[in-house]
N, C-alpha and C. Protein backbone atom coordinates (compact mmCIF):
# COMPACT_ATOMS: atom_id res chain seq x y z
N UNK A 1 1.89 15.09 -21.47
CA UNK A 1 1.11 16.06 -20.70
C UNK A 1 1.94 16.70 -19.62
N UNK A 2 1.38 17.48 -19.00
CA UNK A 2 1.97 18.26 -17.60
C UNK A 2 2.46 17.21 -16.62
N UNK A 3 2.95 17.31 -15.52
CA UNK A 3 3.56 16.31 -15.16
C UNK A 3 4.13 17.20 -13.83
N UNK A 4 3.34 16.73 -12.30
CA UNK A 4 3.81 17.41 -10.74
C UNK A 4 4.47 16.37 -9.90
N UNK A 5 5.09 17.02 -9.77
CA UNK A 5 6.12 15.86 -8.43
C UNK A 5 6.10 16.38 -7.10
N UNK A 6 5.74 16.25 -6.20
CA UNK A 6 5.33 16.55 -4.66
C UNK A 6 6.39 15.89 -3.91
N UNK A 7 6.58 16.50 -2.64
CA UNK A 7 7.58 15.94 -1.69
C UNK A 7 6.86 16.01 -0.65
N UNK A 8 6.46 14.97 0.20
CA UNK A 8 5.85 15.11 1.24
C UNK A 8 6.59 15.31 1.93
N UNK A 9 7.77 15.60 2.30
CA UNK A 9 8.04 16.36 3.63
C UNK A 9 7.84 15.75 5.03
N UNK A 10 6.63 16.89 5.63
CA UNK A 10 6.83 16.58 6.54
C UNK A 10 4.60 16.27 6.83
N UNK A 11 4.21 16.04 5.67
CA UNK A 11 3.02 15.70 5.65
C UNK A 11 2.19 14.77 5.82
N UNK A 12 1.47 14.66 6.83
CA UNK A 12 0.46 13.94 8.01
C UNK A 12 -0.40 13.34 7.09
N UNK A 13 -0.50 12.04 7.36
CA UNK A 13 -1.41 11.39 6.59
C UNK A 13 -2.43 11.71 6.69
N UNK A 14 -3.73 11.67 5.33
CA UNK A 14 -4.77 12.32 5.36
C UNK A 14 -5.09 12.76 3.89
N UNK A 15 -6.43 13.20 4.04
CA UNK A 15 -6.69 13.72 2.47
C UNK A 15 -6.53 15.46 2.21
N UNK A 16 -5.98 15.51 0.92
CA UNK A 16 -5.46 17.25 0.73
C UNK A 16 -6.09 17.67 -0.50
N UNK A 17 -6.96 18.81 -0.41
CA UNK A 17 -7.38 19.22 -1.31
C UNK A 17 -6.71 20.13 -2.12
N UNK A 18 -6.24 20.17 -3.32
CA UNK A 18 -5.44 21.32 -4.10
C UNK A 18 -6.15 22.34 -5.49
N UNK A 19 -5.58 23.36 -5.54
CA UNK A 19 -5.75 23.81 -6.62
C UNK A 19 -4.96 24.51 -7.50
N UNK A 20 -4.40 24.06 -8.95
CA UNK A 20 -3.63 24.66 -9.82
C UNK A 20 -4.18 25.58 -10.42
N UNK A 21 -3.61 26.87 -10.42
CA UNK A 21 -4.56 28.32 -11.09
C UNK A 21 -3.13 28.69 -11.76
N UNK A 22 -3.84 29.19 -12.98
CA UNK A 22 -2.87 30.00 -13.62
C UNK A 22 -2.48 31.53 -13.57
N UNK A 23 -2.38 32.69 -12.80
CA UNK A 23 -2.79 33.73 -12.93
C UNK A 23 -4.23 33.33 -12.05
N UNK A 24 -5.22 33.86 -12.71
CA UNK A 24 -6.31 34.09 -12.06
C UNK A 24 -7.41 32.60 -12.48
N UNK A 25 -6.95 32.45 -13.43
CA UNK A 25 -7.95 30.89 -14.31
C UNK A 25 -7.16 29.84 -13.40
N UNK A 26 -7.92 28.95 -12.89
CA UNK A 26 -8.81 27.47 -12.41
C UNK A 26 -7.93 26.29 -13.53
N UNK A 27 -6.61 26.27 -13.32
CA UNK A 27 -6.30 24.79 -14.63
C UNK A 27 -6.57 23.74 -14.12
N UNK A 28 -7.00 23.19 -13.18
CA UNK A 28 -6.75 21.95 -12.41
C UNK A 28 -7.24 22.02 -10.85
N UNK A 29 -8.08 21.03 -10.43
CA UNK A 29 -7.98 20.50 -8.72
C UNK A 29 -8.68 19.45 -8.61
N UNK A 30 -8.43 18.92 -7.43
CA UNK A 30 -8.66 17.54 -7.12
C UNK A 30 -8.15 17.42 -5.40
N UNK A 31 -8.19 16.02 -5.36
CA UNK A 31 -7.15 15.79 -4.08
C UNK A 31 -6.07 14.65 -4.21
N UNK A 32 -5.42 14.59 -2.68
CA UNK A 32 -4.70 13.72 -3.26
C UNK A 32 -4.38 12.85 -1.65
N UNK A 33 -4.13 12.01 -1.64
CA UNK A 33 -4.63 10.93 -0.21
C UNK A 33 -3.47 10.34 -0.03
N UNK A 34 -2.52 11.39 1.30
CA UNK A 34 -1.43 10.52 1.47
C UNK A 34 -1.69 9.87 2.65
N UNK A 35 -1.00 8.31 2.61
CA UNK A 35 -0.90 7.05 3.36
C UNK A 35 0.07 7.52 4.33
């Protein structure tokens, strides 16, 4: 399957809501809860 790799950086713990769009279509969202 598809497969995302994230770099948190410089990102504050907490919950992040995302969304993968293709063009204009909705492929994917969720969140994701960094420690």
């Amino acid at each position: 399957g598809n497969q995302l790799e994230l770099q948190r950086n410089n990102l504050k713990s907490g919950i992040y809501f995302y969304k993968i769009s293709d063009g204009g279509n909705a492929i994917n969202s969720g969140k994701i809860v960094v420690n």
